[in-house]
C-alpha atoms as a PDB file:
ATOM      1  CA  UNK A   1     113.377 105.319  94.510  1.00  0.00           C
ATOM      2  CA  UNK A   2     116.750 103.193  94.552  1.00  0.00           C
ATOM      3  CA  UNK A   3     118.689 106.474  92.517  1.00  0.00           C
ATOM      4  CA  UNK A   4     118.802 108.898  95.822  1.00  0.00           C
ATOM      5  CA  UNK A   5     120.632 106.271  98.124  1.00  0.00           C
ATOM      6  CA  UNK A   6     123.974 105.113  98.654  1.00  0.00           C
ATOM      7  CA  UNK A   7     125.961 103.047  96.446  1.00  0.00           C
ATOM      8  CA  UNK A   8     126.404 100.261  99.257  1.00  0.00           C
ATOM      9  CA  UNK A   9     122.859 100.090  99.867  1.00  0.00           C
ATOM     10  CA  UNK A  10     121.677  99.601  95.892  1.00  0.00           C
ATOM     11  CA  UNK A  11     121.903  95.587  95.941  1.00  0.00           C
ATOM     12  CA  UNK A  12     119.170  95.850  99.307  1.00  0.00           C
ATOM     13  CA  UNK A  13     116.942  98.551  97.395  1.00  0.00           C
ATOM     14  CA  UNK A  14     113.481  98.031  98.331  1.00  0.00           C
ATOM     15  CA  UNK A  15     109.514  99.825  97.982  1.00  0.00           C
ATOM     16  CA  UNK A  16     110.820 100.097 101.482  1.00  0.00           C
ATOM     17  CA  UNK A  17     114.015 102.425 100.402  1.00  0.00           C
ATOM     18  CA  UNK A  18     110.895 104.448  98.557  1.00  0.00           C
ATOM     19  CA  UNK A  19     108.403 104.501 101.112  1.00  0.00           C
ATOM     20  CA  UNK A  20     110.916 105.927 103.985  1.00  0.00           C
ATOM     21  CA  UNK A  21     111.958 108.623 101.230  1.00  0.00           C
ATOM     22  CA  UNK A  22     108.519 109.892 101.378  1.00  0.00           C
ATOM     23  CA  UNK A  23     107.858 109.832 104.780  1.00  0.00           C
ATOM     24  CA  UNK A  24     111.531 112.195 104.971  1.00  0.00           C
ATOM     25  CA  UNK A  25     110.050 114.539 102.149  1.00  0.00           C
ATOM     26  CA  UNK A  26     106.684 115.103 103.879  1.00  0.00           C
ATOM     27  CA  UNK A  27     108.745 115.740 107.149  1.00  0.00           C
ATOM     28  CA  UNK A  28     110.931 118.190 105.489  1.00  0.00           C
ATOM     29  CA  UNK A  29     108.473 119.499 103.421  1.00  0.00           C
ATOM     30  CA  UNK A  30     105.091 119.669 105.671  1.00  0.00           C
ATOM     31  CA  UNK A  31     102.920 119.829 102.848  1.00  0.00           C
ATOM     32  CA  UNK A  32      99.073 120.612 103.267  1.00  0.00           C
ATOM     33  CA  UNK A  33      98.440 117.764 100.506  1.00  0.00           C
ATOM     34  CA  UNK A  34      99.356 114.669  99.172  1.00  0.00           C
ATOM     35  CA  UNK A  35      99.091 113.088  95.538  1.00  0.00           C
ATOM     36  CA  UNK A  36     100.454 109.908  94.510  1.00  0.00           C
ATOM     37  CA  UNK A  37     100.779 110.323  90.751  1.00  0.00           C
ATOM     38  CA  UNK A  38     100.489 106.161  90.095  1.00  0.00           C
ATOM     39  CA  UNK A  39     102.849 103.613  89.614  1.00  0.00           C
ATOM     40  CA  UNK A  40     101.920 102.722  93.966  1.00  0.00           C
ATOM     41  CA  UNK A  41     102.879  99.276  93.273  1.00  0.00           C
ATOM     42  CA  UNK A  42     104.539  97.154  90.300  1.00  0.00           C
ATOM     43  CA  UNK A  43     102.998  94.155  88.592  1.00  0.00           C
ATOM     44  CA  UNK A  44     105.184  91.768  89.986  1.00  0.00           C
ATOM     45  CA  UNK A  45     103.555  92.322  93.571  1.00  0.00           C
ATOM     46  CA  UNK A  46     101.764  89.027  94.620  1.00  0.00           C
ATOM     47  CA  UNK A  47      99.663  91.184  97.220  1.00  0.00           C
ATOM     48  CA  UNK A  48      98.684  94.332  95.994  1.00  0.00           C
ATOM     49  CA  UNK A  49      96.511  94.890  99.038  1.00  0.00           C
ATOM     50  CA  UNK A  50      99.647  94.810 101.421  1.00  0.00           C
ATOM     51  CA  UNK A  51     101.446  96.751  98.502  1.00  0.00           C
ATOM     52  CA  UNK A  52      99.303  99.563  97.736  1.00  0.00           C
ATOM     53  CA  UNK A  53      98.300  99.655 101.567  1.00  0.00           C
ATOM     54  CA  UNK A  54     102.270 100.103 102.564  1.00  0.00           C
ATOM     55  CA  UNK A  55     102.737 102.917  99.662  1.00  0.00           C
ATOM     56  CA  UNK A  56     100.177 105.101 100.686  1.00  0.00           C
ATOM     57  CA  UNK A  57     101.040 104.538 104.411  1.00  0.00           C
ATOM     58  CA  UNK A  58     103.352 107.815 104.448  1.00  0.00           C
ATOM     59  CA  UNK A  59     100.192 109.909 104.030  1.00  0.00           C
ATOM     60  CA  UNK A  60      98.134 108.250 105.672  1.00  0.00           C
ATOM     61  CA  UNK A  61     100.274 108.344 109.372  1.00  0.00           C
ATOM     62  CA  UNK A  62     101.336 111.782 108.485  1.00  0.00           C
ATOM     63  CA  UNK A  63      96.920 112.737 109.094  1.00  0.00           C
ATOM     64  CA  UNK A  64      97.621 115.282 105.765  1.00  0.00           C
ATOM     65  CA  UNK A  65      94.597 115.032 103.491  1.00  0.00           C
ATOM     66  CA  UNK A  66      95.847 113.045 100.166  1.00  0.00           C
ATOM     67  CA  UNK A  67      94.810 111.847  96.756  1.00  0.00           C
ATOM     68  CA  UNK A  68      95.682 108.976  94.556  1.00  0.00           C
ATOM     69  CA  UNK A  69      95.452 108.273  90.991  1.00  0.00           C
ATOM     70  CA  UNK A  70      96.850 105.339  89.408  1.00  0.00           C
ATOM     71  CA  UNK A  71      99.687 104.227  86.688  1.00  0.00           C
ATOM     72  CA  UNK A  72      99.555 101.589  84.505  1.00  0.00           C
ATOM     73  CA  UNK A  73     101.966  99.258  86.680  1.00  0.00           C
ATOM     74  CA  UNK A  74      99.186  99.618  89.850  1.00  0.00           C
ATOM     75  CA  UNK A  75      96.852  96.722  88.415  1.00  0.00           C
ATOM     76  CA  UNK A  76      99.312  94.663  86.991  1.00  0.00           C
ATOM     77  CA  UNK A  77      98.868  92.040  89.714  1.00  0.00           C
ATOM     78  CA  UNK A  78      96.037  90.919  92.020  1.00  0.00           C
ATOM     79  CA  UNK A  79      93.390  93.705  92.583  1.00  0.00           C
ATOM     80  CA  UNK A  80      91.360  95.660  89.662  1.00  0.00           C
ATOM     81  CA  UNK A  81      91.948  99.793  89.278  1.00  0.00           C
ATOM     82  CA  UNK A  82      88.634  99.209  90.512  1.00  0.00           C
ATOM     83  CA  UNK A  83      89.330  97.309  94.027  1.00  0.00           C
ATOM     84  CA  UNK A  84      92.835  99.432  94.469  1.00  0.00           C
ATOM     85  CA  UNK A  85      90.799 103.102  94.274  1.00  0.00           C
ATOM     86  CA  UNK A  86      88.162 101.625  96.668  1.00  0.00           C
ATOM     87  CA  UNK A  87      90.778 100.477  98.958  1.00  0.00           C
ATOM     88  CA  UNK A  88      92.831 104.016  98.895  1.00  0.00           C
ATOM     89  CA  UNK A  89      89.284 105.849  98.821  1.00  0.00           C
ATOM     90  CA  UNK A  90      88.463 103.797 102.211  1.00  0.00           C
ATOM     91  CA  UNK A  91      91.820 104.928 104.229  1.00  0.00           C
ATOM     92  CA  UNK A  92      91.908 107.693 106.332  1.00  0.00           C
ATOM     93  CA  UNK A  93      92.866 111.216 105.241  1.00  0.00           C
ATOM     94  CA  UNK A  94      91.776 109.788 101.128  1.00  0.00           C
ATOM     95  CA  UNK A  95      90.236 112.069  99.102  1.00  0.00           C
ATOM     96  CA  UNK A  96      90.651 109.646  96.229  1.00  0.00           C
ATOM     97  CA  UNK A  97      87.216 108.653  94.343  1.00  0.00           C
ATOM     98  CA  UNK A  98      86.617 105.925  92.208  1.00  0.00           C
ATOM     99  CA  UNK A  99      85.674 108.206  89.344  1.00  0.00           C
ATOM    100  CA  UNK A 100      81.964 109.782  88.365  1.00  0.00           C
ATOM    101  CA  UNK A 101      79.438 107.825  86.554  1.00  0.00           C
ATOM    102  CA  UNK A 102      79.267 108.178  83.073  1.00  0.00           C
ATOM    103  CA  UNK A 103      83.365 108.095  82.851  1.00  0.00           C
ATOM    104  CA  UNK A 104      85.609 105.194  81.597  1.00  0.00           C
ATOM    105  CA  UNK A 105      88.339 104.206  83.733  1.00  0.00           C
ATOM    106  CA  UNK A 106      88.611 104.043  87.914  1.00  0.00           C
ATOM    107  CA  UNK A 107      90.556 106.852  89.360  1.00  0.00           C
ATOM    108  CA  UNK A 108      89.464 109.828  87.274  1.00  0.00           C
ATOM    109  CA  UNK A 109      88.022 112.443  89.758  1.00  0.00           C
ATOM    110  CA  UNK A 110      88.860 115.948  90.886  1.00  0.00           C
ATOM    111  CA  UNK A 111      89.993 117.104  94.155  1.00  0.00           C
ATOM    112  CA  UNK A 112      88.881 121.085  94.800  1.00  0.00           C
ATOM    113  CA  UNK A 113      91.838 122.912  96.749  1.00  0.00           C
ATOM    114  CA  UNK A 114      91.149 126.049  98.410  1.00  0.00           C
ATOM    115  CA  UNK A 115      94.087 128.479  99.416  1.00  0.00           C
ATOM    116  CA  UNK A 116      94.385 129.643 102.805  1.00  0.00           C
END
């Protein structure tokens, strides 16, 4: 986010300012998983592809296993909840799901963790 950087760098705050805080917190932190709690992308984007693609890129280059679910600003723009969980559930290190049959909405699933 834009609040954790310096004040001479808030008129170029960027996704990009977000995305390189997360790659520094799962360097720092070297978790053993990942969740993205929504809100990947805003409904302004005019390529949520690229967008959602470039937000979940942290995760994905770090090789830690990693879930998705998605906010109500993620499909505000030009793919469905639908198309964005396929596209998360199709990159590497995803253990998003589009959600079970029977269940409104895409993006409701469970993700079993086992301690070790």
């Amino acid at each position: 986010s834009c609040e954790d950087i310096p004040k001479e760098e808030m008129p170029f705050c960027s996704s990009k300012n977000t995305t390189d805080f997360v790659k520094r917190a799962i360097a720092k932190t070297k978790p053993n998983f990942i969740v993205f709690t929504g809100d990947q992308t805003d409904g302004g984007n005019k390529d949520a592809r690229k967008s959602q693609t470039e937000a979940l890129h942290p995760a994905v280059e770090s090789g830690i296993p990693w879930a998705a679910v998605l906010g109500n600003h993620d499909s505000e723009s030009t793919l469905t909840r639908q198309e964005l969980m396929e596209l998360g559930r199709g990159l590497p290190g995803s253990c998003a799901r589009v959600g079970p049959e029977g269940l409104s909405g895409s993006g409701n699933y469970k993700v079993l963790l086992k301690g070790g």
